[in-house]
Protein backbone atom coordinates (compact mmCIF):
# COMPACT_ATOMS: atom_id res chain seq x y z
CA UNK A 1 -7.67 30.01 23.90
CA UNK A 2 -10.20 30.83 21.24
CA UNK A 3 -11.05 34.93 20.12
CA UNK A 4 -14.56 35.98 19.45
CA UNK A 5 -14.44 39.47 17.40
CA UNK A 6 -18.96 40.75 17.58
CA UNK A 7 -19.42 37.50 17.94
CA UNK A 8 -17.64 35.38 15.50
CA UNK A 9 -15.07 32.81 16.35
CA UNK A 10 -11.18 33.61 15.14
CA UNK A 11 -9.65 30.56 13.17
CA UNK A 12 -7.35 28.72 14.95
CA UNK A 13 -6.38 28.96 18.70
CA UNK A 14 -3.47 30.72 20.83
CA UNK A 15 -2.03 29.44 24.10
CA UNK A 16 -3.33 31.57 27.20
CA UNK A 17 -0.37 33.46 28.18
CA UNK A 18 -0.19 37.52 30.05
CA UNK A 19 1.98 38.70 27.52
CA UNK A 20 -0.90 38.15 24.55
CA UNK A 21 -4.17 38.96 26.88
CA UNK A 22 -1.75 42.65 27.94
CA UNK A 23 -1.62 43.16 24.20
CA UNK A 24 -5.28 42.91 23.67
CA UNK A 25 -6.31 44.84 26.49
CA UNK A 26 -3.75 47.52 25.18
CA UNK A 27 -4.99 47.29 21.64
CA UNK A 28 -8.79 47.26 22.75
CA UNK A 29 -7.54 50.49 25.01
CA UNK A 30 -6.22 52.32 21.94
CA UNK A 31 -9.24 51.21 19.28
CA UNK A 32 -11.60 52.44 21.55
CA UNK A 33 -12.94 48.37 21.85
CA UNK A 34 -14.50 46.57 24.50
CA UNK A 35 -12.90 43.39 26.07
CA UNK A 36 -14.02 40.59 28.04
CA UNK A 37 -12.15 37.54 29.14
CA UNK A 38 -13.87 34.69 30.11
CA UNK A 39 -10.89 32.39 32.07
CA UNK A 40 -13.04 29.28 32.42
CA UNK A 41 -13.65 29.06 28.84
CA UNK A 42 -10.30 30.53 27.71
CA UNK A 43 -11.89 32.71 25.51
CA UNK A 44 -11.48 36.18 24.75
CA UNK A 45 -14.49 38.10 23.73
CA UNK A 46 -13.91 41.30 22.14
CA UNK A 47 -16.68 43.84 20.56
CA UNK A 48 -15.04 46.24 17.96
CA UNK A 49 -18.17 48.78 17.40
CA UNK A 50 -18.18 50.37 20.79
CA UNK A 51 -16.64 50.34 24.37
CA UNK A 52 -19.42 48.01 25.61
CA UNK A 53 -18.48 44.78 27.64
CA UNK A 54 -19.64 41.97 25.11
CA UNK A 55 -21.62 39.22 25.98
CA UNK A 56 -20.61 35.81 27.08
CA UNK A 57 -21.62 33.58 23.67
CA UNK A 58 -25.21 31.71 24.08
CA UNK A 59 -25.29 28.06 23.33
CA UNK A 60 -26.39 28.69 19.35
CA UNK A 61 -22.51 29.93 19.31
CA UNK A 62 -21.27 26.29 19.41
CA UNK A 63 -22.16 25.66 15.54
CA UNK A 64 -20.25 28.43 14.37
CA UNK A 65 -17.19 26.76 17.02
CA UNK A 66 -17.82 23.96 15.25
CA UNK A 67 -17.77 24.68 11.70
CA UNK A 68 -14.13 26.31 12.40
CA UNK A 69 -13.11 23.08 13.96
CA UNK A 70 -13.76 20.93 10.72
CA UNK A 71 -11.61 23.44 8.82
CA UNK A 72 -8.15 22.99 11.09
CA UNK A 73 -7.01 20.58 8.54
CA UNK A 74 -8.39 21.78 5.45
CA UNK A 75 -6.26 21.12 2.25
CA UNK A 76 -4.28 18.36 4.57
CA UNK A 77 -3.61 14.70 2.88
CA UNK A 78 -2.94 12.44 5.29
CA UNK A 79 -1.70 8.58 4.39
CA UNK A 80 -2.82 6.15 6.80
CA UNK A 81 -0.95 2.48 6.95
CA UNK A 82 -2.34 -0.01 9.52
CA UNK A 83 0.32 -2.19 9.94
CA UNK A 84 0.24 -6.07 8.41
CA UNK A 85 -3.41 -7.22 6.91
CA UNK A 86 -4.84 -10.12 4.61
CA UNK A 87 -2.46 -12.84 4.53
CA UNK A 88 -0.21 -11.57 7.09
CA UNK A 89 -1.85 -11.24 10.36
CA UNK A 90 1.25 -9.57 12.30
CA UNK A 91 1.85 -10.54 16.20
CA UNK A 92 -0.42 -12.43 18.12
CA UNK A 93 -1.28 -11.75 21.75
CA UNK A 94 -1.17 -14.12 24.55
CA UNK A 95 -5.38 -14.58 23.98
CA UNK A 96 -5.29 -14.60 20.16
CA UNK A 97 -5.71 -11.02 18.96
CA UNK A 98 -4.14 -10.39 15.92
CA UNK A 99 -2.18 -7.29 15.18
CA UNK A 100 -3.50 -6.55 11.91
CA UNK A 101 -7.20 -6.31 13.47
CA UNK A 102 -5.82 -3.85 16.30
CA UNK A 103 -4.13 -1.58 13.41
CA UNK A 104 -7.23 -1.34 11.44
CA UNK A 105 -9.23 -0.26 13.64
CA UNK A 106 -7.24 2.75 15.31
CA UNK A 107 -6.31 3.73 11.67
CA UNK A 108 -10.16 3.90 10.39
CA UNK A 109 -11.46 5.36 13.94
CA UNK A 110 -8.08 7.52 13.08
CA UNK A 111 -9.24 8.32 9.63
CA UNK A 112 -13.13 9.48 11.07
CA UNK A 113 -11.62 12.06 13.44
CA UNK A 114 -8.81 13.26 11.03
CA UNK A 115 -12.02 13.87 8.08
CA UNK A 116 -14.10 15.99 10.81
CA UNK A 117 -11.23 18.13 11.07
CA UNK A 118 -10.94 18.58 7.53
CA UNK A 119 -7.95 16.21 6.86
CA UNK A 120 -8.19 14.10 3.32
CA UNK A 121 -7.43 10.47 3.89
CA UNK A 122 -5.74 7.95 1.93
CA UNK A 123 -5.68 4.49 3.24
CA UNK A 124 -3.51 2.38 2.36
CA UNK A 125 -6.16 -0.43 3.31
CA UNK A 126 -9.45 -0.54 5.18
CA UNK A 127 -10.40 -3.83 4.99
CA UNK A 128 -8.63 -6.99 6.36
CA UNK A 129 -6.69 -7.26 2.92
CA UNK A 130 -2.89 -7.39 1.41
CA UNK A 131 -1.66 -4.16 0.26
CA UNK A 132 -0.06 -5.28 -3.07
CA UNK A 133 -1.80 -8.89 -3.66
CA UNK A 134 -2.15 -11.90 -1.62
CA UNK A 135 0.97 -13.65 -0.34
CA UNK A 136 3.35 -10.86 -1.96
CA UNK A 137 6.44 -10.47 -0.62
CA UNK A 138 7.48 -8.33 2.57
CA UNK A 139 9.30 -5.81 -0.19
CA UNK A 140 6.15 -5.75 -2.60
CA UNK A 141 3.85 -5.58 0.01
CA UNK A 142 5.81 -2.26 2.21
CA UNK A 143 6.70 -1.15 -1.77
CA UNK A 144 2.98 -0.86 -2.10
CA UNK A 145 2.06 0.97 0.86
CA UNK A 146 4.88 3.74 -0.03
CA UNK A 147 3.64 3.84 -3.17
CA UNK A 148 0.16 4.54 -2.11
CA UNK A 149 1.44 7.62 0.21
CA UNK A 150 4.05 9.21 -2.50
CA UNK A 151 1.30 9.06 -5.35
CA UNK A 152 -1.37 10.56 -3.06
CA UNK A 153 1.76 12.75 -2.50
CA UNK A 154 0.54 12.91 1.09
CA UNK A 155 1.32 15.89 4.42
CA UNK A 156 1.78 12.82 6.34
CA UNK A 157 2.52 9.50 6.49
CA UNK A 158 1.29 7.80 9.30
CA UNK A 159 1.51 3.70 9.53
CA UNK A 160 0.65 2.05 12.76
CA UNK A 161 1.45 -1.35 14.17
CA UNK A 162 1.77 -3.30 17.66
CA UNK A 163 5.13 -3.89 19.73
CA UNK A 164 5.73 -7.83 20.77
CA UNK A 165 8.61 -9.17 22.39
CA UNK A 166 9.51 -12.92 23.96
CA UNK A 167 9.45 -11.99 27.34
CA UNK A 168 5.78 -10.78 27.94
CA UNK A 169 6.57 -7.99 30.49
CA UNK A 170 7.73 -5.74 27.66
CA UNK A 171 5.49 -3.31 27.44
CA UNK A 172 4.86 0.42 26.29
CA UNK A 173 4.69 2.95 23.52
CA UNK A 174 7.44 3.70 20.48
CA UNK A 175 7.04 6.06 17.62
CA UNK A 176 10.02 5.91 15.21
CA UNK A 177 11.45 8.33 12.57
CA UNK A 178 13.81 8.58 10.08
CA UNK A 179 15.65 11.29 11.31
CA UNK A 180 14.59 14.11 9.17
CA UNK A 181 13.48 17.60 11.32
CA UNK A 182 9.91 16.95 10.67
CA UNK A 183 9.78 13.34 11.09
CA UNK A 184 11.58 13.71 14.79
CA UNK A 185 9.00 16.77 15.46
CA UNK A 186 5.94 14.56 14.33
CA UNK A 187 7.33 11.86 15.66
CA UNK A 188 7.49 13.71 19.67
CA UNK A 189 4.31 15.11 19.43
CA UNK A 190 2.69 11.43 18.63
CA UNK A 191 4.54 10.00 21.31
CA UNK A 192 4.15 12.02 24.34
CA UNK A 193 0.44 12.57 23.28
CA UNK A 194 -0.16 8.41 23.18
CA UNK A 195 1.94 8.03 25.96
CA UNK A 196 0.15 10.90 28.38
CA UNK A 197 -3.77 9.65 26.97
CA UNK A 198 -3.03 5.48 27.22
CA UNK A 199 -1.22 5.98 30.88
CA UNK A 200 1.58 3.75 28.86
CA UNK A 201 5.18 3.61 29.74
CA UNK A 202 6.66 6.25 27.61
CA UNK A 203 9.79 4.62 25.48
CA UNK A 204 10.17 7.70 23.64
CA UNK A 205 10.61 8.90 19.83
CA UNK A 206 13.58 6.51 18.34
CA UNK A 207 15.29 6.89 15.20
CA UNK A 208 14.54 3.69 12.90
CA UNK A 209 15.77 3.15 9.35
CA UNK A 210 12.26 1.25 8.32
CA UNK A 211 11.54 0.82 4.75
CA UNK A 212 8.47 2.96 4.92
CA UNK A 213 10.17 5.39 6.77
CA UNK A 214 13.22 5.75 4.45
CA UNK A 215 11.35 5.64 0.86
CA UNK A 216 8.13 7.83 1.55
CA UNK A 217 8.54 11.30 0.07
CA UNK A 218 6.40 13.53 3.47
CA UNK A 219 7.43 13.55 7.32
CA UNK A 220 6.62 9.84 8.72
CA UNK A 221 6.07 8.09 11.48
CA UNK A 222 5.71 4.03 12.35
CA UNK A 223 4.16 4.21 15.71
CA UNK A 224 4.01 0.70 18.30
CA UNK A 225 1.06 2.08 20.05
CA UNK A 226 1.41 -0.75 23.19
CA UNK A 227 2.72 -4.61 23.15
CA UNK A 228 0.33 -6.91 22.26
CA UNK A 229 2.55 -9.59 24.22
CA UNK A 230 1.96 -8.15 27.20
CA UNK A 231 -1.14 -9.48 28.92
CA UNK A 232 -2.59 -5.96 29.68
CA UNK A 233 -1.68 -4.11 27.04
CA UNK A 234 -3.26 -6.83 24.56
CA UNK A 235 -6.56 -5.89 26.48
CA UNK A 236 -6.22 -2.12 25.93
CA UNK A 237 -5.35 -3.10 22.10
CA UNK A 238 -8.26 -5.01 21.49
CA UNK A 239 -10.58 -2.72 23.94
CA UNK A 240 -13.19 -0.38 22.40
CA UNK A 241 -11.84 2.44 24.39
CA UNK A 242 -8.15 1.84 24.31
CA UNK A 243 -8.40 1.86 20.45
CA UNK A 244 -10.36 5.17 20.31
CA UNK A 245 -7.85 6.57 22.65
CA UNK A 246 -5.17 5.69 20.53
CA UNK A 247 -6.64 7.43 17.41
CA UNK A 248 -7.95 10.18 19.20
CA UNK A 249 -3.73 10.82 20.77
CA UNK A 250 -2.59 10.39 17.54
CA UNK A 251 -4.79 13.31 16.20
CA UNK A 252 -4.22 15.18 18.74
CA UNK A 253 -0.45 14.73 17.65
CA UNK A 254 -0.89 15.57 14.06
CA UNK A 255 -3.41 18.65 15.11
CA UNK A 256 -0.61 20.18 16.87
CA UNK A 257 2.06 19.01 14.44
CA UNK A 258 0.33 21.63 12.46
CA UNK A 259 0.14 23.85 14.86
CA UNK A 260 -3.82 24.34 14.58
């Protein structure tokens, strides 16, 4: 639900419930204000000069909505890690695709929708490229993209990969954690938001003791948006709209992570 006070947009937004819309009404009673609320819009429109009804906003209002939009993650650095890259292409699907083109992409359509809310990004690639140097080591390499985060000293850290298994019936979503309180919170608000958007199987938020999870100094997440072994799920992977989904869930999971 969004608040207009004579006609400017309130930062942020509340969740529609009787108990807040009573207390305006009472508070608009008392200040002598008039109140208007417009349920199809979920907007509450109040006008603090007089006791007249305000006016439903007119289409020039939408700038002003969206100039407070870009500002819900002001002062927000966000690390983003696509999984694998460069020398090491990650899992292969049953057609080919490579992992470490899947994880690029969702992290730098990620990246674009995480910057029009406001967000700084660090990435700890954007190009098809090793993290440390070419052929380093699986320590140097994940030693590099933890660097990259705690020296950026990062809100987030956010890497993102795809699930594979032998059998190519395995299919479905996984964010893990580390276990710390805002890692598991993070980690919930990802999942079921990937999960709901991507009509995946849901295989929840799982604790996992991985090395980018343990050393990075910010609430993190590794998320295995779908299997790329399974047949289907290496089409929505690849697909131009299954990839913006994905980004698009996991903003919405970091937008309400922070609770704007």
């Amino acid at each position: 639900m969004r608040i207009m006070i004579d006609g400017r947009y309130m930062p942020g937004n509340a969740r529609v419930n009787r108990d807040l819309l009573i207390t305006l009404r009472n508070m608009a009673k008392v200040l002598n204000w008039g109140i208007r609320y417009d349920a199809q819009r979920e907007l509450v429109l109040i006008n603090s000069k007089d006791s007249s009804m305000p006016r439903l906003p007119a289409d020039n209002h939408a700038d002003e909505r969206t100039e407070d939009e870009n500002a819900r993650l002001a002062g927000k650095v966000i690390c983003l890690d696509p999984g694998h890259g460069g020398s090491d292409p990650g899992a292969l699907g049953p057609t080919g695709t490579m992992e470490k083109d899947n994880t690029l992409v969702i992290a730098l359509l990620l990246k674009e929708k995480l910057e029009k809310s406001g967000a700084t990004v660090v990435m700890t690639r954007d190009t098809d490229a090793d993290v440390a140097y070419t052929d380093a080591t699986a320590n140097e390499e994940l030693g590099a993209r933890v660097e990259a985060a705690n020296q950026a000293e990062a809100d987030l850290f956010i890497s993102i990969h795809n699930d594979a298994f032998t059998s190519n019936t395995a299919s479905g979503t996984t964010t893990f954690h580390y276990g710390d309180k805002d890692s598991v919170n993070l980690a919930n608000l990802v999942q079921r938001s990937l999960a709901e958007k991507l009509g995946t199987k849901n295989r929840g938020a799982r604790f996992a003791s991985f090395y980018v999870l343990r050393y990075t100094n910010m609430p993190s997440v590794l998320i295995e948006v779908a299997f790329i072994s399974n047949v289907l799920e290496e089409m929505l992977l690849s697909s131009v709209d299954g990839r913006d989904n994905a980004a698009e869930s996991i903003c919405d999971g970091i937008l309400k992570y922070f609770k704007v």
